[in-house]
Protein backbone atom coordinates (compact mmCIF):
# COMPACT_ATOMS: atom_id res chain seq x y z
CA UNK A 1 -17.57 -17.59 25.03
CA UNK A 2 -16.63 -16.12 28.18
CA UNK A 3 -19.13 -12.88 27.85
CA UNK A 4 -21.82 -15.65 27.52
CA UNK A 5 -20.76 -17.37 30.54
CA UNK A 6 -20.50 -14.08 32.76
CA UNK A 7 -24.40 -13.38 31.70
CA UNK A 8 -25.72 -16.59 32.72
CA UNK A 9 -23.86 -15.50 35.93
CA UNK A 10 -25.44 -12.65 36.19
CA UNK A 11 -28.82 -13.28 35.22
CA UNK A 12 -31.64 -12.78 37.92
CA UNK A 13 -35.10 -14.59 38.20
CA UNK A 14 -36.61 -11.52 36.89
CA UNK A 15 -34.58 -11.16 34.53
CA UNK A 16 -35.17 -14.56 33.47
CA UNK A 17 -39.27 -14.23 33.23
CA UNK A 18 -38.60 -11.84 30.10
CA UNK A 19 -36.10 -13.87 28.55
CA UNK A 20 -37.69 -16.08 26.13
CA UNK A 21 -37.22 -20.00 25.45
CA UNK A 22 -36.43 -19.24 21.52
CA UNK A 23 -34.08 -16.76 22.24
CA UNK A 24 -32.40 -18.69 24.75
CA UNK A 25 -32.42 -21.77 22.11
CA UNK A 26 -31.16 -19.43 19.53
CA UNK A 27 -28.60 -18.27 21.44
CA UNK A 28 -27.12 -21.70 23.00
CA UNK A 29 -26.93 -22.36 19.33
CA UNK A 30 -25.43 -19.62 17.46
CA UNK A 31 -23.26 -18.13 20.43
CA UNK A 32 -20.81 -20.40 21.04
CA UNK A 33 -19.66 -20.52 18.04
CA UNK A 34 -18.60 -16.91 17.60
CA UNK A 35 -15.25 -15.70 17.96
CA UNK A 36 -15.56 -11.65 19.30
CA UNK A 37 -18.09 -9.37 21.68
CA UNK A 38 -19.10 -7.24 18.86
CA UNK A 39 -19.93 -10.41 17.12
CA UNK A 40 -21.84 -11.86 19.56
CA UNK A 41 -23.31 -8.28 20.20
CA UNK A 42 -24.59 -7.86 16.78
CA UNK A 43 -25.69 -11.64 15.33
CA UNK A 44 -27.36 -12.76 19.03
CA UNK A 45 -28.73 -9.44 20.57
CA UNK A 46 -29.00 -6.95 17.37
CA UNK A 47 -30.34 -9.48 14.32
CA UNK A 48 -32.93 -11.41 16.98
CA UNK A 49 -36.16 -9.88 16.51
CA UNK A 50 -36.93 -8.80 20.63
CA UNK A 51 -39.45 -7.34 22.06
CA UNK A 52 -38.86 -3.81 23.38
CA UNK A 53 -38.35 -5.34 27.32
CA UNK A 54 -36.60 -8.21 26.61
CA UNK A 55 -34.25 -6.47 24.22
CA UNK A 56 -33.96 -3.83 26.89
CA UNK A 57 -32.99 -6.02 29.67
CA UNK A 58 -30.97 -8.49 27.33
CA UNK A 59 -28.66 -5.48 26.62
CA UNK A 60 -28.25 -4.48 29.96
CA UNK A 61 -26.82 -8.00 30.74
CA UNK A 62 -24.55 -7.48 27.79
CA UNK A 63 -23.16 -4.10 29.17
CA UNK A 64 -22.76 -5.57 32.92
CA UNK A 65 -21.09 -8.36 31.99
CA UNK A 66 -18.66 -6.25 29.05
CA UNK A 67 -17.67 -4.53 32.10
CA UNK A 68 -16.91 -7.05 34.29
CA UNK A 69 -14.88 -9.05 31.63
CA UNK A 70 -12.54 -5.90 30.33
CA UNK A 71 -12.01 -5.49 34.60
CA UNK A 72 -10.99 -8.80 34.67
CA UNK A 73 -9.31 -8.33 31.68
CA UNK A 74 -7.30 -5.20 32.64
CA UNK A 75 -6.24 -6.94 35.95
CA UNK A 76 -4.60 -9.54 34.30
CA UNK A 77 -3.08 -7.74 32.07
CA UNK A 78 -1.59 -5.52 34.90
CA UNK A 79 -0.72 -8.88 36.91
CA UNK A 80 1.24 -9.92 33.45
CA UNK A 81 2.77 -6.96 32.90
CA UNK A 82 4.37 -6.82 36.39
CA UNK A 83 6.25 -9.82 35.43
CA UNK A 84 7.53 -8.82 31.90
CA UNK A 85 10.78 -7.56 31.28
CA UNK A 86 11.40 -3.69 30.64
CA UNK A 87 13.60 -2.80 27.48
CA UNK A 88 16.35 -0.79 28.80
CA UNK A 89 16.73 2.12 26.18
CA UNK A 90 14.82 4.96 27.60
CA UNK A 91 15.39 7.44 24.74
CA UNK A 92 13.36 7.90 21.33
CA UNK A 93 14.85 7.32 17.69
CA UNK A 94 17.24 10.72 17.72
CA UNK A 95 18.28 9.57 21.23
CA UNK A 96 16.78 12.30 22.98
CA UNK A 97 15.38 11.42 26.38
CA UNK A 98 11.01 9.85 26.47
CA UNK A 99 10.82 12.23 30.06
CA UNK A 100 11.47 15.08 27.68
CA UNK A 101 7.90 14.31 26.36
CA UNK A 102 4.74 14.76 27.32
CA UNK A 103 2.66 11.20 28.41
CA UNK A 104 0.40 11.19 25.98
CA UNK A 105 3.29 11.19 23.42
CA UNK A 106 4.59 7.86 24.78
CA UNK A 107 3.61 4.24 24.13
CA UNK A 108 4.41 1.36 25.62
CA UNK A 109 4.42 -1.90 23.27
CA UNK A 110 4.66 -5.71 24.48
CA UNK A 111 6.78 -7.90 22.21
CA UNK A 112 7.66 -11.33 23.43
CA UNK A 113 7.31 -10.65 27.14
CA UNK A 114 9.34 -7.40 26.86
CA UNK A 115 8.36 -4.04 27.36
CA UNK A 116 9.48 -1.34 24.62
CA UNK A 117 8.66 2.62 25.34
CA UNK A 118 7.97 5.09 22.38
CA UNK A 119 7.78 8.34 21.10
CA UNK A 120 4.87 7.51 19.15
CA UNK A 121 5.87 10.06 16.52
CA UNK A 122 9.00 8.05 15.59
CA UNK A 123 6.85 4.79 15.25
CA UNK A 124 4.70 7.04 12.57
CA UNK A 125 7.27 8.21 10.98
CA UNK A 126 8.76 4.52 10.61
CA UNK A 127 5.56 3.26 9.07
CA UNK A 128 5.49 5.81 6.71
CA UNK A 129 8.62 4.82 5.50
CA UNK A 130 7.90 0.84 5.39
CA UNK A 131 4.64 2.06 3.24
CA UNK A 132 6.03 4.46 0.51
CA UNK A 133 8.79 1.70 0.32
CA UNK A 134 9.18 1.41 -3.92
CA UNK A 135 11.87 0.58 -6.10
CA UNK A 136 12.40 1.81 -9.84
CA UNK A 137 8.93 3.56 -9.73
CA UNK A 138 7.49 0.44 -8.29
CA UNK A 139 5.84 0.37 -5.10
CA UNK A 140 6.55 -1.90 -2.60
CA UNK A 141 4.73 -1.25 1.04
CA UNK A 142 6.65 -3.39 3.70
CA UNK A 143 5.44 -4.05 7.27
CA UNK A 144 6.15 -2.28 10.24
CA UNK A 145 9.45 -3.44 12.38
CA UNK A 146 9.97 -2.87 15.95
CA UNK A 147 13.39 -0.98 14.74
CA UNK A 148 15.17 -2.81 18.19
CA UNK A 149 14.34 -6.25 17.11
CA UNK A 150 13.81 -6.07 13.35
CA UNK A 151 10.78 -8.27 14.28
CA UNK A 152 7.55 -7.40 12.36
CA UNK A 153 4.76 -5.49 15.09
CA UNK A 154 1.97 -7.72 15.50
CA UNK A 155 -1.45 -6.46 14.58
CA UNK A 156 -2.76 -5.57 17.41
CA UNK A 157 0.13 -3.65 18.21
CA UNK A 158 -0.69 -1.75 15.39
CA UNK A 159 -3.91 -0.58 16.75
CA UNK A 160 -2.06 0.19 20.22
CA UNK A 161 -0.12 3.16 18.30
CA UNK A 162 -3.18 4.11 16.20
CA UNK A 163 -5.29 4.27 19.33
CA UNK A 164 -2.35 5.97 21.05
CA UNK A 165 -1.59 8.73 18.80
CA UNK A 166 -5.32 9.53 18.73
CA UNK A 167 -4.97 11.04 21.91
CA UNK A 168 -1.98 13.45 20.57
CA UNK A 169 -3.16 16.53 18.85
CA UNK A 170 -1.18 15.62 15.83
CA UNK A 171 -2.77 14.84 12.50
CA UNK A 172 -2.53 11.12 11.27
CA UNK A 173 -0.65 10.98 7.69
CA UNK A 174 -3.11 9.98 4.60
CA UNK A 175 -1.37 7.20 4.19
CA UNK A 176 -1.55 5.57 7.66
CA UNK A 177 -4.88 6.29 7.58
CA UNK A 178 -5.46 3.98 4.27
CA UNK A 179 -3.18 1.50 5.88
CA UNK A 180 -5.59 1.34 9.00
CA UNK A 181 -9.01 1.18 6.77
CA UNK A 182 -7.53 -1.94 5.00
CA UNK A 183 -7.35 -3.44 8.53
CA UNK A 184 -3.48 -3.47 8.20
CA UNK A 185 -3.16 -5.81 5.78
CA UNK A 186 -0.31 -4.89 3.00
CA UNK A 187 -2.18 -6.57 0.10
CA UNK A 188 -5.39 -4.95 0.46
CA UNK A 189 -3.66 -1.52 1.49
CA UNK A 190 -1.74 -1.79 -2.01
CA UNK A 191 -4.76 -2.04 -3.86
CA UNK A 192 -6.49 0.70 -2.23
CA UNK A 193 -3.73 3.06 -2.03
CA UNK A 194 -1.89 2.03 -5.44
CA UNK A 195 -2.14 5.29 -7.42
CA UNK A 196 -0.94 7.35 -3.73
CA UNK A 197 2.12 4.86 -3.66
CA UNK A 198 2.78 5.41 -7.65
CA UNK A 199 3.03 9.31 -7.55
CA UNK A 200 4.92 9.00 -4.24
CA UNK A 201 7.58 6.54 -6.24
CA UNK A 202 7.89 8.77 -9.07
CA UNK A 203 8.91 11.20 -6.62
CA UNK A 204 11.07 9.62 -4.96
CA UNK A 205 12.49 8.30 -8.10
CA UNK A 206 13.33 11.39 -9.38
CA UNK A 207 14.92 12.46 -5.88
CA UNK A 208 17.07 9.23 -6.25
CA UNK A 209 17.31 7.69 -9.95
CA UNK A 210 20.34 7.18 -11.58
CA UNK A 211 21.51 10.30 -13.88
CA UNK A 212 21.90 8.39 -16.69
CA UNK A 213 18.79 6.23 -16.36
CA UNK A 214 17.03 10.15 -15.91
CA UNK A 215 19.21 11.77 -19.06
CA UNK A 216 17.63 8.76 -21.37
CA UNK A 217 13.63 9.90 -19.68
CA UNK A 218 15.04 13.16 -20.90
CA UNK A 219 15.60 12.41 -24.32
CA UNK A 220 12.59 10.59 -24.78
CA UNK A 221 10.42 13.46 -23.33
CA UNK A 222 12.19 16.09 -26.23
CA UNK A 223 11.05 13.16 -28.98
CA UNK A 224 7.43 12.93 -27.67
CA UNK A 225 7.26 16.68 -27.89
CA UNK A 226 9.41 17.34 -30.84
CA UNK A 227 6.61 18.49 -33.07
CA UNK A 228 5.60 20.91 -29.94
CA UNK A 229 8.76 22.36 -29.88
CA UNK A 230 9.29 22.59 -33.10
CA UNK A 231 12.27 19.75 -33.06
CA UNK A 232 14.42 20.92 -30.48
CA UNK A 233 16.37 17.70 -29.24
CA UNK A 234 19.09 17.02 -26.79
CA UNK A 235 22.25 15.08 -27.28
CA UNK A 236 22.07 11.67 -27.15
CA UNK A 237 26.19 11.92 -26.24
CA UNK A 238 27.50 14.14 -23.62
CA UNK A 239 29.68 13.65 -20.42
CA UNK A 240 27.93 12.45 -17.21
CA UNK A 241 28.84 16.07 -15.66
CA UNK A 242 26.54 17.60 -18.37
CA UNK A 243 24.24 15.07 -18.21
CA UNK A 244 23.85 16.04 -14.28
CA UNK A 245 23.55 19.56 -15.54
CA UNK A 246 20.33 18.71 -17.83
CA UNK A 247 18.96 16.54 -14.91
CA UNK A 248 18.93 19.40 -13.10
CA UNK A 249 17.91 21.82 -15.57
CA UNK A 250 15.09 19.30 -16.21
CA UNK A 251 14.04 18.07 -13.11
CA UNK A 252 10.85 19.79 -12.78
CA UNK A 253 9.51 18.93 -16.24
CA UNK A 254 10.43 15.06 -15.90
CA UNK A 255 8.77 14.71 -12.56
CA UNK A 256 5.22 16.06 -14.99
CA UNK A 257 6.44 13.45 -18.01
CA UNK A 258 6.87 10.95 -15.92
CA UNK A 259 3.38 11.31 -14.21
CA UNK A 260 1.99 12.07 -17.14
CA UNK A 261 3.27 8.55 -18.57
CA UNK A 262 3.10 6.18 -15.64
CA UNK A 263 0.16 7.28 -13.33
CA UNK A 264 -3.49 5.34 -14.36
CA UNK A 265 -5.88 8.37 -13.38
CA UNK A 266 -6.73 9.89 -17.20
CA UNK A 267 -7.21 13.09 -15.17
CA UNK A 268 -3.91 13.56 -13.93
CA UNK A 269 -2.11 12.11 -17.19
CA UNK A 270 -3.83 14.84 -18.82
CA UNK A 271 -3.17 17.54 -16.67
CA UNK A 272 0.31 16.80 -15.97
CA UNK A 273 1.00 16.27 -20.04
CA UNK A 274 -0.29 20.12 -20.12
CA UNK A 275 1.75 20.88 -17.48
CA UNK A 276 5.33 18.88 -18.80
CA UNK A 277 4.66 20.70 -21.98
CA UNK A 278 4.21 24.52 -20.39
CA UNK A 279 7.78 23.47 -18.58
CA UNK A 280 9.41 22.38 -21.51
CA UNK A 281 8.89 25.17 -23.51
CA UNK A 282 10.30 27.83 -20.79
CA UNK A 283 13.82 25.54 -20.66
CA UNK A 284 13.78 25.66 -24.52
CA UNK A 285 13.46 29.29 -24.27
CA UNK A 286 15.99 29.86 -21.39
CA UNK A 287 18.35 27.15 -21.77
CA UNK A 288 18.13 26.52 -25.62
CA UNK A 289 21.06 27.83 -27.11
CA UNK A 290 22.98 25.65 -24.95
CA UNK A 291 25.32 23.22 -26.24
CA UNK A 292 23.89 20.12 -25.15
CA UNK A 293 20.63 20.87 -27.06
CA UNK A 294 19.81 20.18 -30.77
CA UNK A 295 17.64 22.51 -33.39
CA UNK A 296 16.80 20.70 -36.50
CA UNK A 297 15.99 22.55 -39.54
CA UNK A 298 12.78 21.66 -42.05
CA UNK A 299 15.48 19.23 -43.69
CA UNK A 300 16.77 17.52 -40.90
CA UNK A 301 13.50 17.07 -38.98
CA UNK A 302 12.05 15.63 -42.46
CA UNK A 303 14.80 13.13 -42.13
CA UNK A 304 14.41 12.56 -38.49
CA UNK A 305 10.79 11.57 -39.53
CA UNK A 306 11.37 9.84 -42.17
CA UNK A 307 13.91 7.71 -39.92
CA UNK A 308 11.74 7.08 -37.52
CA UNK A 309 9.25 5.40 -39.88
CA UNK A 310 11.88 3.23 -41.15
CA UNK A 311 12.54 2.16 -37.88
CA UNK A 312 8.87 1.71 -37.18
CA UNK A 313 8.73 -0.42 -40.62
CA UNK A 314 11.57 -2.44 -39.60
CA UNK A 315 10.34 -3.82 -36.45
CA UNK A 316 7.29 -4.18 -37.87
CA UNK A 317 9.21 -6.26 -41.14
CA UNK A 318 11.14 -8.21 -38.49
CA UNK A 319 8.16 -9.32 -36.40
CA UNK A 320 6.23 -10.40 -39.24
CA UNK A 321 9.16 -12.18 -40.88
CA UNK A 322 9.50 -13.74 -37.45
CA UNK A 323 5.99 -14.79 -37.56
CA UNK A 324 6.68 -16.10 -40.98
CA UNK A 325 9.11 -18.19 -40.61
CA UNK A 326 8.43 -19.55 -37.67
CA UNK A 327 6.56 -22.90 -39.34
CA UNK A 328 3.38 -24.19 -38.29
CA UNK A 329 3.19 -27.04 -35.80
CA UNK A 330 2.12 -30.34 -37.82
CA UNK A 331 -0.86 -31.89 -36.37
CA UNK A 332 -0.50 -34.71 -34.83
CA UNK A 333 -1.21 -38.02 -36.49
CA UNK A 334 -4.05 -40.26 -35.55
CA UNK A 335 -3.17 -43.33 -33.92
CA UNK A 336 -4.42 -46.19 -35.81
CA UNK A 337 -6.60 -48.35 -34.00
CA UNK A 338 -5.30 -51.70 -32.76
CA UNK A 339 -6.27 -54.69 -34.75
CA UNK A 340 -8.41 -57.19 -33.29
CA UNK A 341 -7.01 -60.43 -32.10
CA UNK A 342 -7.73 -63.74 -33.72
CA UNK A 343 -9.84 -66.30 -32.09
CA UNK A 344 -7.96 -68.87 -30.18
CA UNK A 345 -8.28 -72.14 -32.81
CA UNK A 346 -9.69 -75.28 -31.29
């Protein structure tokens, strides 16, 4: 390790009299072997049991030499950057000029030896996007693209803009925030941040769902509250116009059904059932006597019932008729055993 090296550098004679053989045998053997400074900061320095003095002056080498690395660090850096190429697009995303901005709202990112400049507000507003990315109600979080390459950022790059917009007074999103905890990587951040992503695809669904894929959540949320409403329905058959009409009409309730039905957090399902149910009963009482909705007297709901049990008993008749007549697999027969050979006659 390099921060090892620049400490033996460094070291004095005096600082050598406090230094201890076991520590300097337990550190020739452990610190080579790890990969970061914080590493080698906490499992060689932090974990050895020291004395107060020689812990004291064993840190101090730690901090000298930290500083003299990230110098020579930073000048190489510098020296490399000199020599990289700048992008030549010196506007942000709505093509509005970076000197327009204040420095602290700029970042500059290195991609394959090329320099790209930033508002870093766009870049936030990208990842935001790639995160809540869902389809049908299903999430789907993507990586973050450098939107002039289409080339995934690298990680590191990552925590560039993180550690960059920390020095904006803006406030970082909740869901960039999750991303960074699960150390930007997409699988972990999709089990953390599943039930955010979910209610954030319903949303979105409901924004951008097909009107006839949104009429049929419709008429299944009038059947699971049928009894509630004392059977008002809607029609299963109307034009797509009308159907757009209802959407409308019912937009507010659906985005509560569908939360109610597809989010995991017991809580919420129950609060947003109580919620779907208050809604549904003000658009029966507003929008009821409309054409496109359905009031079933004591005889027809009876019937409605009664046909839904018969389809209930019919599935269940077909699946165990299925099960039924689907025969049994015959066991296999035993292979008999080989009979043994005759002796060889003289």
């Amino acid at each position: 390790m390099l921060i090892k090296k620049i400490i033996n550098n460094i070291k004095t004679e005096n600082d050598i009299k406090f230094i201890s053989n076991s520590f300097i045998l337990y550190d020739d053997t452990l610190g080579n072997n790890l990969k970061s400074d914080i590493n080698y900061f906490n499992n060689i320095i932090i974990k050895y049991n020291l004395y107060f003095e020689e812990k004291t002056i064993i840190e101090n080498l730690y901090l000298k030499a930290k500083k003299i690395k990230n110098t020579l660090e930073r000048f190489v850096k510098n020296f490399k950057k000199k020599l990289y190429k700048k992008y030549e697009f010196d506007k942000d995303l709505r093509f509005i000029p970076l000197k327009n901005y204040n420095n602290n709202e700029i970042v500059e990112i290195i991609e394959n030896k090329t320099i790209y400049s930033f508002r870093i507000l766009d870049l936030i507003h990208l990842l935001k996007i790639s995160l809540y990315n869902n389809e049908h109600m299903f999430p789907i979080p993507l990586k973050l693209k450098n939107p002039y390459t289409n080339i995934y950022f690298k990680k590191y790059n990552l925590y560039n803009i993180l550690i960059a917009f920390n020095n904006t007074n803006y406030i970082l999103p909740e869901i960039v925030l999750n991303y960074y905890k699960s150390n930007f990587d997409i699988i972990k951040f999709k089990l953390k941040a599943y039930p955010l992503l979910k209610e954030y695809a319903i949303d979105n669904y409901l924004k951008n769902g097909y009107i006839s894929e949104l009429y049929d959540y419709i008429i299944t949320l009038c059947h699971d509250f049928r009894k509630e409403t004392n059977y008002v329905l809607v029609k299963t058959r109307i034009s797509i116009f009308k159907k757009a009409k209802m959407v409308d009409i019912f937009k507010k309730t659906l985005i509560f059904y569908l939360k109610k039905k597809y989010l995991s957090n017991p809580l919420k399902k129950e609060y947003f059932e109580n919620k779907c149910l208050i809604e549904l009963k003000k658009i029966v009482k507003k929008h009821g006597f409309k054409i496109e909705f359905l009031h079933l007297n004591n005889i027809q709901s009876i019937r409605y019932e009664t046909n839904e049990l018969i389809n209930e008993l019919n599935t269940l008749d077909i699946i165990r008729n299925t099960a039924i007549s689907t025969p049994p697999t015959p066991p296999t027969p035993p292979t008999p055993p080989t009979p043994p050979t005759p002796p060889t006659p003289p």
